[in-house]
PDB file of N, CA and C in Angstrom:
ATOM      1  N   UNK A   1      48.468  43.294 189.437  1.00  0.00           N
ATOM      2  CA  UNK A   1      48.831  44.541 188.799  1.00  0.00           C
ATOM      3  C   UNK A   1      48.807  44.337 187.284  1.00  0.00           C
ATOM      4  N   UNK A   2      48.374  45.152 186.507  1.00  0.00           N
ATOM      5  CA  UNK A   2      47.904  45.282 185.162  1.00  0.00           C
ATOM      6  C   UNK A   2      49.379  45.859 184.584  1.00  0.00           C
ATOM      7  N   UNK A   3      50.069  45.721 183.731  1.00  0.00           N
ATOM      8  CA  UNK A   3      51.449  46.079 183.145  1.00  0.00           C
ATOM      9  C   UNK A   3      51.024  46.525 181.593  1.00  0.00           C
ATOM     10  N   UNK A   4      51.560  47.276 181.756  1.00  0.00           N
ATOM     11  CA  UNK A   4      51.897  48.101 180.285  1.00  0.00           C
ATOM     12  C   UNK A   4      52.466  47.782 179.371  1.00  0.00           C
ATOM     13  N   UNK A   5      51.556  47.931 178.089  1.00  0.00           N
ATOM     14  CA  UNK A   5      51.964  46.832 176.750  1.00  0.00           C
ATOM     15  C   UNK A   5      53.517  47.850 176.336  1.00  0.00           C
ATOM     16  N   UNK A   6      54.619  46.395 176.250  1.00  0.00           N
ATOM     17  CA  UNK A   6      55.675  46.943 175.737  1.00  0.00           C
ATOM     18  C   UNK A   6      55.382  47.594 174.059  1.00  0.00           C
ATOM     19  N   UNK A   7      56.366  48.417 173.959  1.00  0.00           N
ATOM     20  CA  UNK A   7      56.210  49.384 172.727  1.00  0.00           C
ATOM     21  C   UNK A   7      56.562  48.180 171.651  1.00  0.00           C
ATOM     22  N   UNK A   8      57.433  47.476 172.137  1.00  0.00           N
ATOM     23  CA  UNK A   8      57.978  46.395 170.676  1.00  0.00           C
ATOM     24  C   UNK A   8      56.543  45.109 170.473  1.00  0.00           C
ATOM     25  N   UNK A   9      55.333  45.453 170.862  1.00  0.00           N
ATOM     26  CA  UNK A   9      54.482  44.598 170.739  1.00  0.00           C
ATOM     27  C   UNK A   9      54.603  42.867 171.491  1.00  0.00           C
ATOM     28  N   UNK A  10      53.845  42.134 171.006  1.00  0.00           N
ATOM     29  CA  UNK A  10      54.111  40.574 171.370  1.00  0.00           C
ATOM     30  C   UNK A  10      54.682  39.520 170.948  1.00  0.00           C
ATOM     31  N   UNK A  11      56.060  40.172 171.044  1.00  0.00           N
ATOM     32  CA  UNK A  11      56.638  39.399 170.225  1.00  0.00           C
ATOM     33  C   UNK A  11      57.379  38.708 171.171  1.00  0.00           C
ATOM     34  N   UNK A  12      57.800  38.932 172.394  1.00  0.00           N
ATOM     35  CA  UNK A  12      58.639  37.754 173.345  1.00  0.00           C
ATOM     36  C   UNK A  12      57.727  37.515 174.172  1.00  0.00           C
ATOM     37  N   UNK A  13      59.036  35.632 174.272  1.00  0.00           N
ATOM     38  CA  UNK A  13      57.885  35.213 175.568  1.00  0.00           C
ATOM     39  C   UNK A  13      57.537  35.936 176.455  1.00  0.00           C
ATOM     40  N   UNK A  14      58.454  36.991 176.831  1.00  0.00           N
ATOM     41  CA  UNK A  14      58.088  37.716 178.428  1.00  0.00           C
ATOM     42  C   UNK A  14      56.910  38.497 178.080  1.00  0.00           C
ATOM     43  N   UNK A  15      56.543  39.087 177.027  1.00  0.00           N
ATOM     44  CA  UNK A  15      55.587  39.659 176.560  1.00  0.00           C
ATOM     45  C   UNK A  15      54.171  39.240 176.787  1.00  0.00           C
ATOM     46  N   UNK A  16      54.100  37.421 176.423  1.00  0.00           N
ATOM     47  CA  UNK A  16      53.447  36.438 176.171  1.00  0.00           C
ATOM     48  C   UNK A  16      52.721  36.182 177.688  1.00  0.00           C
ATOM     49  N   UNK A  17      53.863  36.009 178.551  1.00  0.00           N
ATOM     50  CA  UNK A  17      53.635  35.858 179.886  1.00  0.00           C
ATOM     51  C   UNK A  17      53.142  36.791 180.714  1.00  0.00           C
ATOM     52  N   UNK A  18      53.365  37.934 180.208  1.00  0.00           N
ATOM     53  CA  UNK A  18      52.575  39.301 180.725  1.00  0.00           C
ATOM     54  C   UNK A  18      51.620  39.213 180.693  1.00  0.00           C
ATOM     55  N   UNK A  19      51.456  39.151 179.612  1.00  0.00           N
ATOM     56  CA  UNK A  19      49.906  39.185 178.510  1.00  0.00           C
ATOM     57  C   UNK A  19      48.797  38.123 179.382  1.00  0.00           C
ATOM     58  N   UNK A  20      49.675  36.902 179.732  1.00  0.00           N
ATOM     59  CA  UNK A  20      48.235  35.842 180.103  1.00  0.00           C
ATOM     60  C   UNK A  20      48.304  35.968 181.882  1.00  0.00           C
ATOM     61  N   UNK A  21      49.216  36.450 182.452  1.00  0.00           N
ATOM     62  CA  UNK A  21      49.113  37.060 183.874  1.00  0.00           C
ATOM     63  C   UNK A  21      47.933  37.936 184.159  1.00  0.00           C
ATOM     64  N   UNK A  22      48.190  39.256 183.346  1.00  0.00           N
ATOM     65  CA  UNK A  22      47.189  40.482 183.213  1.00  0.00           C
ATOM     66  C   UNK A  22      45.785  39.850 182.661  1.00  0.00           C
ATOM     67  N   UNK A  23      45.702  38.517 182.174  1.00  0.00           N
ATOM     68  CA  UNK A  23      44.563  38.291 181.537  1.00  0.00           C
ATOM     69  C   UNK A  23      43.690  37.432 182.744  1.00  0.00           C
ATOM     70  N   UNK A  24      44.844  36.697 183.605  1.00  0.00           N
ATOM     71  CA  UNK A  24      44.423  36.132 184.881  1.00  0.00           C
ATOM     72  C   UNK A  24      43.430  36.969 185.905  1.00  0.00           C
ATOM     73  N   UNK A  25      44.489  38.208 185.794  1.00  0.00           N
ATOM     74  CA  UNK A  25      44.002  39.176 187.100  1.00  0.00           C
ATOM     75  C   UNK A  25      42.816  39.646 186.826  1.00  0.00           C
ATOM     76  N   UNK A  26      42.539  40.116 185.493  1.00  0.00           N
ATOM     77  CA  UNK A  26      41.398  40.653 185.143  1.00  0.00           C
ATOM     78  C   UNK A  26      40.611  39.686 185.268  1.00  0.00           C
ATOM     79  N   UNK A  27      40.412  38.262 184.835  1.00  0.00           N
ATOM     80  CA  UNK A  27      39.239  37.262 184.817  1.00  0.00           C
ATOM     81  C   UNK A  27      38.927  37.258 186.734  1.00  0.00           C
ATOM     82  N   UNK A  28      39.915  36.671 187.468  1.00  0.00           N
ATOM     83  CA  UNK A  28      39.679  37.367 188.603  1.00  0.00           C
ATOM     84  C   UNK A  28      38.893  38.488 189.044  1.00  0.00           C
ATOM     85  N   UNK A  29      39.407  39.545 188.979  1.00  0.00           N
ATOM     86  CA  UNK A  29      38.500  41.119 189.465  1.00  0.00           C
ATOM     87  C   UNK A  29      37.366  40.552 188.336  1.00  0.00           C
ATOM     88  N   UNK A  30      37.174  40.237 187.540  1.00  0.00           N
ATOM     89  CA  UNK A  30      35.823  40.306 186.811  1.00  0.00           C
ATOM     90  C   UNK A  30      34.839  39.208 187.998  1.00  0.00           C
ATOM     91  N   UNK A  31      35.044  38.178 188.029  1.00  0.00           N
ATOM     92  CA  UNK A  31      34.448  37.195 188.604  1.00  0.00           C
ATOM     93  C   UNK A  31      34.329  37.803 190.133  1.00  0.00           C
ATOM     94  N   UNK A  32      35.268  38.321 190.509  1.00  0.00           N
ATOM     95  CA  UNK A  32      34.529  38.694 192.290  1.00  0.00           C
ATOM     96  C   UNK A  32      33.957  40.141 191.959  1.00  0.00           C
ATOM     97  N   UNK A  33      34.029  40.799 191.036  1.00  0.00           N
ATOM     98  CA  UNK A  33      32.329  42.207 190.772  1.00  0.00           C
ATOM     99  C   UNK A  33      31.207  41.679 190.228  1.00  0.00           C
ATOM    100  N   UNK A  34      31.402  40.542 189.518  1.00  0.00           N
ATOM    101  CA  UNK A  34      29.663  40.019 189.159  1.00  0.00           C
ATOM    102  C   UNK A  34      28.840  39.500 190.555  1.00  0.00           C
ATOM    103  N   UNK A  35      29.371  39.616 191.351  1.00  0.00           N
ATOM    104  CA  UNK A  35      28.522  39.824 192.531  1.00  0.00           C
ATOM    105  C   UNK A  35      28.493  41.010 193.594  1.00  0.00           C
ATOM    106  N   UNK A  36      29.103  42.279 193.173  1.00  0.00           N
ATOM    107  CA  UNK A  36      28.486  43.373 193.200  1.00  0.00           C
ATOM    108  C   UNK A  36      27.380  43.836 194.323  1.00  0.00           C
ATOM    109  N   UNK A  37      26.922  44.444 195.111  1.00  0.00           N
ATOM    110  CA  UNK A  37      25.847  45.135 195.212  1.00  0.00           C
ATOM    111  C   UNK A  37      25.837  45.879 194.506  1.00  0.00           C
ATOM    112  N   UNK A  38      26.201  46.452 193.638  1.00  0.00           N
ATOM    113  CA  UNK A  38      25.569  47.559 192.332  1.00  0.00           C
ATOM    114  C   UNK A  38      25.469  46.937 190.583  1.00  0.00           C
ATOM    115  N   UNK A  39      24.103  46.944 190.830  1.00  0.00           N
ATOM    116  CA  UNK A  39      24.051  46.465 188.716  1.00  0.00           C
ATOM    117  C   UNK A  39      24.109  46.740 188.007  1.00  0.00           C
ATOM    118  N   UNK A  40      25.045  47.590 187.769  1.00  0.00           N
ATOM    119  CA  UNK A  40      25.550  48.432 187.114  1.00  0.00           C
ATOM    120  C   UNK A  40      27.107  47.517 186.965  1.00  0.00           C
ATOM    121  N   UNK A  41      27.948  47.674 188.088  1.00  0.00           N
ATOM    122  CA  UNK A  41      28.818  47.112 188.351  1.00  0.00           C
ATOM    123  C   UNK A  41      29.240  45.730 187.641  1.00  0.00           C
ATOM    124  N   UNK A  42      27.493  44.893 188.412  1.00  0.00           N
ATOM    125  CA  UNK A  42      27.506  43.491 187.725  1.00  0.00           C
ATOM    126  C   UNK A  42      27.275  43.650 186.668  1.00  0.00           C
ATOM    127  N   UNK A  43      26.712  44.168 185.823  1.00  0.00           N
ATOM    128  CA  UNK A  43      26.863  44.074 184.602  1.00  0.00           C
ATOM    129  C   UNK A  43      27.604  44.071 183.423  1.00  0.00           C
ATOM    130  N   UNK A  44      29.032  45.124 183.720  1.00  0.00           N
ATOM    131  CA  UNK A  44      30.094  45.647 183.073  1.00  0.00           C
ATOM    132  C   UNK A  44      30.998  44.329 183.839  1.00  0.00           C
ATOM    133  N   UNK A  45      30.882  43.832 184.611  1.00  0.00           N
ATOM    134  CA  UNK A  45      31.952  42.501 185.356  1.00  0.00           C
ATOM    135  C   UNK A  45      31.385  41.724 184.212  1.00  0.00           C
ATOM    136  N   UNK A  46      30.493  41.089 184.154  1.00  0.00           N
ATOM    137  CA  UNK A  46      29.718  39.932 183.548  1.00  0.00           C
ATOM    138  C   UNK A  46      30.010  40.230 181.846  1.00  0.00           C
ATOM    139  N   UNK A  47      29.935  41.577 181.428  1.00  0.00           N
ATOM    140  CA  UNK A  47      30.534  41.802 179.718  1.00  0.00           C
ATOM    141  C   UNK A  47      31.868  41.637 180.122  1.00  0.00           C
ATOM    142  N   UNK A  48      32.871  42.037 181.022  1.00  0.00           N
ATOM    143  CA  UNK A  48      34.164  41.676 181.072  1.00  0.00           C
ATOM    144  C   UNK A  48      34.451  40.675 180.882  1.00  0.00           C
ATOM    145  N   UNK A  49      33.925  39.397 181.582  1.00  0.00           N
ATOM    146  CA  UNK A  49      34.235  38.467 182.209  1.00  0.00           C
ATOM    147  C   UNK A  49      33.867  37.273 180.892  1.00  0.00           C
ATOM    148  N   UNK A  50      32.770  37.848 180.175  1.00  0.00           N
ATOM    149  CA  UNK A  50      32.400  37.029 178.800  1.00  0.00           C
ATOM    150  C   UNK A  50      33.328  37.508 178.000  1.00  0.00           C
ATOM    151  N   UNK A  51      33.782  38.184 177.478  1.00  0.00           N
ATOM    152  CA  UNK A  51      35.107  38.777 177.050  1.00  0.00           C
ATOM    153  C   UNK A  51      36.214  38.040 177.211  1.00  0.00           C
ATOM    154  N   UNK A  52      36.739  37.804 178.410  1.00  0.00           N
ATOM    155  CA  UNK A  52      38.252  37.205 179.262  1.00  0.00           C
ATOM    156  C   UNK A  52      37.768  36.222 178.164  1.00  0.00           C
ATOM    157  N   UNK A  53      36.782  35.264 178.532  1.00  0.00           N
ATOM    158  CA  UNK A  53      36.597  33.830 178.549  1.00  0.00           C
ATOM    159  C   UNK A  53      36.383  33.426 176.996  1.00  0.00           C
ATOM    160  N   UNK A  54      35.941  34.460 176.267  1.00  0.00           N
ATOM    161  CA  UNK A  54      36.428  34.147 175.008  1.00  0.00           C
ATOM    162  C   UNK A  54      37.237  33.944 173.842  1.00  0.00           C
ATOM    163  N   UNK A  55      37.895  35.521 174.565  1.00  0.00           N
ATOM    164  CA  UNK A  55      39.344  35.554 174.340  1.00  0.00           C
ATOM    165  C   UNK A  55      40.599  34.213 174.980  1.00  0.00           C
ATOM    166  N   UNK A  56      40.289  33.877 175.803  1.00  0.00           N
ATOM    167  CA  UNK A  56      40.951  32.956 176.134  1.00  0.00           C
ATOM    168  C   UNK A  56      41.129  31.470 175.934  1.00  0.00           C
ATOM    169  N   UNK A  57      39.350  31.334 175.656  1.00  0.00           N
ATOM    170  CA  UNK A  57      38.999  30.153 174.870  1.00  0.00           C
ATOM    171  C   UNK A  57      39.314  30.221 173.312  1.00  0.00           C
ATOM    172  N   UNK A  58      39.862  30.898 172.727  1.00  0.00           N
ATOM    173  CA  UNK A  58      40.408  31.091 171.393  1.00  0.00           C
ATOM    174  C   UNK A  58      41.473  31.492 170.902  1.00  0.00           C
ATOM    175  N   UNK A  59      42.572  31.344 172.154  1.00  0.00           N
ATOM    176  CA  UNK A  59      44.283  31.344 172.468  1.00  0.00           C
ATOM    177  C   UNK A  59      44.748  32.476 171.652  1.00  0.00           C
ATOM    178  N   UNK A  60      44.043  33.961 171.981  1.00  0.00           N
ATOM    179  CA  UNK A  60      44.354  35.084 171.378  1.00  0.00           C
ATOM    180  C   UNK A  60      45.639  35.299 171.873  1.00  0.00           C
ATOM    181  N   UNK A  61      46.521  36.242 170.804  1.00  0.00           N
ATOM    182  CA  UNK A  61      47.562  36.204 171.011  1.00  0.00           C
ATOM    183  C   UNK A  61      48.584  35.230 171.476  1.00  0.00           C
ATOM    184  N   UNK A  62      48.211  34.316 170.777  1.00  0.00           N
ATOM    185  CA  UNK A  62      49.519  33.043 170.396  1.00  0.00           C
ATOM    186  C   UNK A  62      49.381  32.216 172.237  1.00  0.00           C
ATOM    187  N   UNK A  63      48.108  32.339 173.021  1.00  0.00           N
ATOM    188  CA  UNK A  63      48.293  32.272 174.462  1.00  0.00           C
ATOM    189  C   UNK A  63      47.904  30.626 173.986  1.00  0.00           C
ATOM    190  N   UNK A  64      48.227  30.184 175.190  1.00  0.00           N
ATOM    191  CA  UNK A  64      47.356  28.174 175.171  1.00  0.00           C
ATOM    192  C   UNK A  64      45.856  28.574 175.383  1.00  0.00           C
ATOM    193  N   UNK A  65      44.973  27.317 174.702  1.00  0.00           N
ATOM    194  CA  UNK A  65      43.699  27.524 174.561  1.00  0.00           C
ATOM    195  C   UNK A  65      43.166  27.442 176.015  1.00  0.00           C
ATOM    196  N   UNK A  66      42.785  28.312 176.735  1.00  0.00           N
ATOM    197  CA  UNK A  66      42.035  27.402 178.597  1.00  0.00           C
ATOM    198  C   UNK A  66      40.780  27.767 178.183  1.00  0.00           C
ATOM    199  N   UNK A  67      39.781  27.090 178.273  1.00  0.00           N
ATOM    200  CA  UNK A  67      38.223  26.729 178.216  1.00  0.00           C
ATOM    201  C   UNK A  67      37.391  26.759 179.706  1.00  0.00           C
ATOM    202  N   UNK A  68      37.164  27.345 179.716  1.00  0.00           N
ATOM    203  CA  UNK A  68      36.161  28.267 180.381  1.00  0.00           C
ATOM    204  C   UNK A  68      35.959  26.749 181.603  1.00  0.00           C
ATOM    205  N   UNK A  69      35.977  27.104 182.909  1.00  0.00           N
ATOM    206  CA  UNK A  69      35.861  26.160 184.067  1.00  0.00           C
ATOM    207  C   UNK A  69      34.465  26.183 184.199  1.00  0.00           C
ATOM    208  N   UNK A  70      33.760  24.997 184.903  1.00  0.00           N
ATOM    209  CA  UNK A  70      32.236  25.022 185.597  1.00  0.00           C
ATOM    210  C   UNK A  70      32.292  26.083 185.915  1.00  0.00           C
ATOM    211  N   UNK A  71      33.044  26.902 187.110  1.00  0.00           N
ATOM    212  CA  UNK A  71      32.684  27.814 187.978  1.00  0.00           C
ATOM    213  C   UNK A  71      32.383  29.550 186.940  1.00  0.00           C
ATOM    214  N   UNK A  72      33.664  29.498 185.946  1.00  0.00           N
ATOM    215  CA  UNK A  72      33.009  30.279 184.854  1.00  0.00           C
ATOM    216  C   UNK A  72      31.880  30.743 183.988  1.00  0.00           C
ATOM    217  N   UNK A  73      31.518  29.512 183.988  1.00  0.00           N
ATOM    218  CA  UNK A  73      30.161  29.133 183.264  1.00  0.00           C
ATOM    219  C   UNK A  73      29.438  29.359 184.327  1.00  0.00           C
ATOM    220  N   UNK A  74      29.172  28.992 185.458  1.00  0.00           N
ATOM    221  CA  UNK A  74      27.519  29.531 186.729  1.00  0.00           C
ATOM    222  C   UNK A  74      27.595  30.637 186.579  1.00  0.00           C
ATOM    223  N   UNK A  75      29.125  31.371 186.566  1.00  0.00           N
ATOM    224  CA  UNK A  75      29.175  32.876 187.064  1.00  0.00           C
ATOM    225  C   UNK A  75      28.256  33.790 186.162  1.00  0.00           C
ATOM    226  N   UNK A  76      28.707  33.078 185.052  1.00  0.00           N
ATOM    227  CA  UNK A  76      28.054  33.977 183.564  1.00  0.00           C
ATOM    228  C   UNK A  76      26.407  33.903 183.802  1.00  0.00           C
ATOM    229  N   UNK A  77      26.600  32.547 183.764  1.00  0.00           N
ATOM    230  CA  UNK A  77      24.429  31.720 183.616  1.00  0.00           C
ATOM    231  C   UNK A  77      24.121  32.820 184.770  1.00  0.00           C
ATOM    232  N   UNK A  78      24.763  32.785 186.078  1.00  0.00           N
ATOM    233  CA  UNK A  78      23.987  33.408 186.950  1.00  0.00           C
ATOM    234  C   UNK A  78      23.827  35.299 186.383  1.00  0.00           C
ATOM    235  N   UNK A  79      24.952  35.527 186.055  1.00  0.00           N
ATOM    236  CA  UNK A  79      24.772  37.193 185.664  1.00  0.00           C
ATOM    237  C   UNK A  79      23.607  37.422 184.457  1.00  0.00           C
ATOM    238  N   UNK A  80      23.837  36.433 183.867  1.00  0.00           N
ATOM    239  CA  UNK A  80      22.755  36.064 182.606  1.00  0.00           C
ATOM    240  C   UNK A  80      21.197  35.980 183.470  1.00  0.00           C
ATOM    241  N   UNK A  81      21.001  35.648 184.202  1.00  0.00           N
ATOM    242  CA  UNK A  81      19.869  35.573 184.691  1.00  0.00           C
ATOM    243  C   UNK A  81      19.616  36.653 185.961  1.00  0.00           C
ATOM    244  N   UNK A  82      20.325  37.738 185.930  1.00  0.00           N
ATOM    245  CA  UNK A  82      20.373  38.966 186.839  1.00  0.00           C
ATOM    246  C   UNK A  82      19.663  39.925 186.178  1.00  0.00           C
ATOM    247  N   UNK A  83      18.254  40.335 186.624  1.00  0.00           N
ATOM    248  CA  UNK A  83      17.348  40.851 185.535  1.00  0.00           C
ATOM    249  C   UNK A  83      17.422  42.616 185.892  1.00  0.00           C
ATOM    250  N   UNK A  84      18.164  42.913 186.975  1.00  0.00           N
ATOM    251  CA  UNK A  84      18.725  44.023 187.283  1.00  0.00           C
ATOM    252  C   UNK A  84      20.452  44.553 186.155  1.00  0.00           C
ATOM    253  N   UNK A  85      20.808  43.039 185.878  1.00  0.00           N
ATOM    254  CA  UNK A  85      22.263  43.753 185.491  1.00  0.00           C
ATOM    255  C   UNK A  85      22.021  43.321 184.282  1.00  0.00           C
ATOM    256  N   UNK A  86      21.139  42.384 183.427  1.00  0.00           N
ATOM    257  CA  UNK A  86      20.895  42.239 182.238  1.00  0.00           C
ATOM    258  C   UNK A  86      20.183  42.968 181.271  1.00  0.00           C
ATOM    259  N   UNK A  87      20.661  42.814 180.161  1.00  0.00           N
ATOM    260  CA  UNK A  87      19.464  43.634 179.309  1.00  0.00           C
ATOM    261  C   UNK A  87      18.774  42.590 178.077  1.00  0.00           C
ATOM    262  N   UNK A  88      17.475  42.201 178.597  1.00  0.00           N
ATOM    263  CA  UNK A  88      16.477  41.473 177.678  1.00  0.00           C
ATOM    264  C   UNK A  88      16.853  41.611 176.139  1.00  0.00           C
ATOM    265  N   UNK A  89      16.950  42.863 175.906  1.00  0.00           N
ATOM    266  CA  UNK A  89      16.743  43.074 174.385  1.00  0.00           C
ATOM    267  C   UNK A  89      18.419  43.015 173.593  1.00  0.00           C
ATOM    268  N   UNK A  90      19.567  42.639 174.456  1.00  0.00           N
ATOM    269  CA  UNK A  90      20.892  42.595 173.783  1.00  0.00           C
ATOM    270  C   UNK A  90      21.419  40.692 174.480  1.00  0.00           C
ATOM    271  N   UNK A  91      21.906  40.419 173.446  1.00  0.00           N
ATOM    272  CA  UNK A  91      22.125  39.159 172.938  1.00  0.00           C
ATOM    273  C   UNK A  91      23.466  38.995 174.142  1.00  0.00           C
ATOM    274  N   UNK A  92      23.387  37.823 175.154  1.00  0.00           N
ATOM    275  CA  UNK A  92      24.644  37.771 176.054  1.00  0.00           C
ATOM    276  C   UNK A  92      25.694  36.611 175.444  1.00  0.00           C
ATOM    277  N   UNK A  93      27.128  36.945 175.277  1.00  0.00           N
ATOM    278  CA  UNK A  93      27.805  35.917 175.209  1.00  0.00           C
ATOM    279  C   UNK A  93      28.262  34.492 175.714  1.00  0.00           C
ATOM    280  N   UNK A  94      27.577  34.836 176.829  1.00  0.00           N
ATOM    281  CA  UNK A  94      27.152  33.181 177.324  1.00  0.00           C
ATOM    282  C   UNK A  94      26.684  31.944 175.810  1.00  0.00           C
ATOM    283  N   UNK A  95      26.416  32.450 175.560  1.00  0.00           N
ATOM    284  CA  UNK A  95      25.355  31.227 174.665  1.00  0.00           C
ATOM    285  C   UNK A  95      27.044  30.701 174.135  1.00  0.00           C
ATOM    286  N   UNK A  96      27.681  31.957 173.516  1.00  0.00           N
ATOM    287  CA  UNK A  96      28.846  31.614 172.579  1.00  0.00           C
ATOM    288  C   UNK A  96      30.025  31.187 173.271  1.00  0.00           C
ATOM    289  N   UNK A  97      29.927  31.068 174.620  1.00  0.00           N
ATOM    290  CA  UNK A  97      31.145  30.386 175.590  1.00  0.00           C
ATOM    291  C   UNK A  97      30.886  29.451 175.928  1.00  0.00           C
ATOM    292  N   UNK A  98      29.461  28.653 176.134  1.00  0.00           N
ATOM    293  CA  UNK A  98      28.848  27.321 176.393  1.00  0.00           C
ATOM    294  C   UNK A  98      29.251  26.949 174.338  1.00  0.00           C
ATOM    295  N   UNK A  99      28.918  27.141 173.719  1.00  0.00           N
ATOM    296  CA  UNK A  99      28.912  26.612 172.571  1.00  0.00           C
ATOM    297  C   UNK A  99      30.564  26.114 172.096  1.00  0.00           C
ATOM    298  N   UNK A 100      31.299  27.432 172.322  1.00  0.00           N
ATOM    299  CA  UNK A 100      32.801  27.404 172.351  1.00  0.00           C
ATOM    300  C   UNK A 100      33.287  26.126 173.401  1.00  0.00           C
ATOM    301  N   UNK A 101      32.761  26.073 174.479  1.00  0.00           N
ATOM    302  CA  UNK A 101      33.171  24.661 175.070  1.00  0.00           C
ATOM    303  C   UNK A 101      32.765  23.701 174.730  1.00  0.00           C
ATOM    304  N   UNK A 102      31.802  23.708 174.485  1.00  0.00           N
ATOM    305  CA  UNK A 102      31.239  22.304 174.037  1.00  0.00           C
ATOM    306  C   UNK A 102      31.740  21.518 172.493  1.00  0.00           C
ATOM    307  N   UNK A 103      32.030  22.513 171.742  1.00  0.00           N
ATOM    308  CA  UNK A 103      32.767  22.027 170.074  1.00  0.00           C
ATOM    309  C   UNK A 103      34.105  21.767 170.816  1.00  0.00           C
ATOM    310  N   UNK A 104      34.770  22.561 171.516  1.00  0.00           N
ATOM    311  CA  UNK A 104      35.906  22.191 172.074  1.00  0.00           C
ATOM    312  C   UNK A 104      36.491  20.815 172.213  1.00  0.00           C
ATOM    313  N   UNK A 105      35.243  20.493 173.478  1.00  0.00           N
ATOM    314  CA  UNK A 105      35.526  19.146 174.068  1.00  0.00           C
ATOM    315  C   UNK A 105      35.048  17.804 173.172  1.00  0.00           C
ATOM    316  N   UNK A 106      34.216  18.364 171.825  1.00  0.00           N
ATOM    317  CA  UNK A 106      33.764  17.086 171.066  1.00  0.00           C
ATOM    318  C   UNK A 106      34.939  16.424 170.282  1.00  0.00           C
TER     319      UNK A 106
END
């Protein structure tokens, strides 16, 4: 369940903990629609899901840094290479979540 940003912003832990719960669930539902029968579907999962993983790999909102798992990374490469849910001519954030891990771990 997705919870509603308190009015006093992010400023408590409980806030904090909301925040990276709701960020769980969504990386979740993103990762089981990039396989979709509709590409349409996969496609808006796969911009979600590069989204979660960046945001998360860059401990937005004061969250701990988590870096994108193997299984994150196929999910993307594979939506990245979905020539139904991709679009040739717009630039995918994959490149910048493989890159983001990799400076990470050096």
């Amino acid at each position: 369940m997705i919870h509603a940003k308190s009015a006093k912003g992010l400023g408590s832990r409980d806030d904090k903990s909301v925040l990276v719960q709701d960020v769980k669930a969504l990386t979740a539902l993103a990762r089981k629609r990039c396989s979709d029968d509709k590409a349409g579907v996969r496609k808006a999962a796969a911009q979600l899901l590069e989204g979660l993983l960046l945001l998360r790999a860059s401990g937005a909102g004061g969250a701990a840094v988590v870096l994108p798992s193997p299984a994150d990374i196929a999910v993307v490469q594979a939506a990245a290479a979905d020539s139904l849910a991709s679009s040739p001519h717009s630039p995918s954030a994959h490149t910048a979540i493989l890159s983001t891990t990799s400076s990470c771990l050096s």
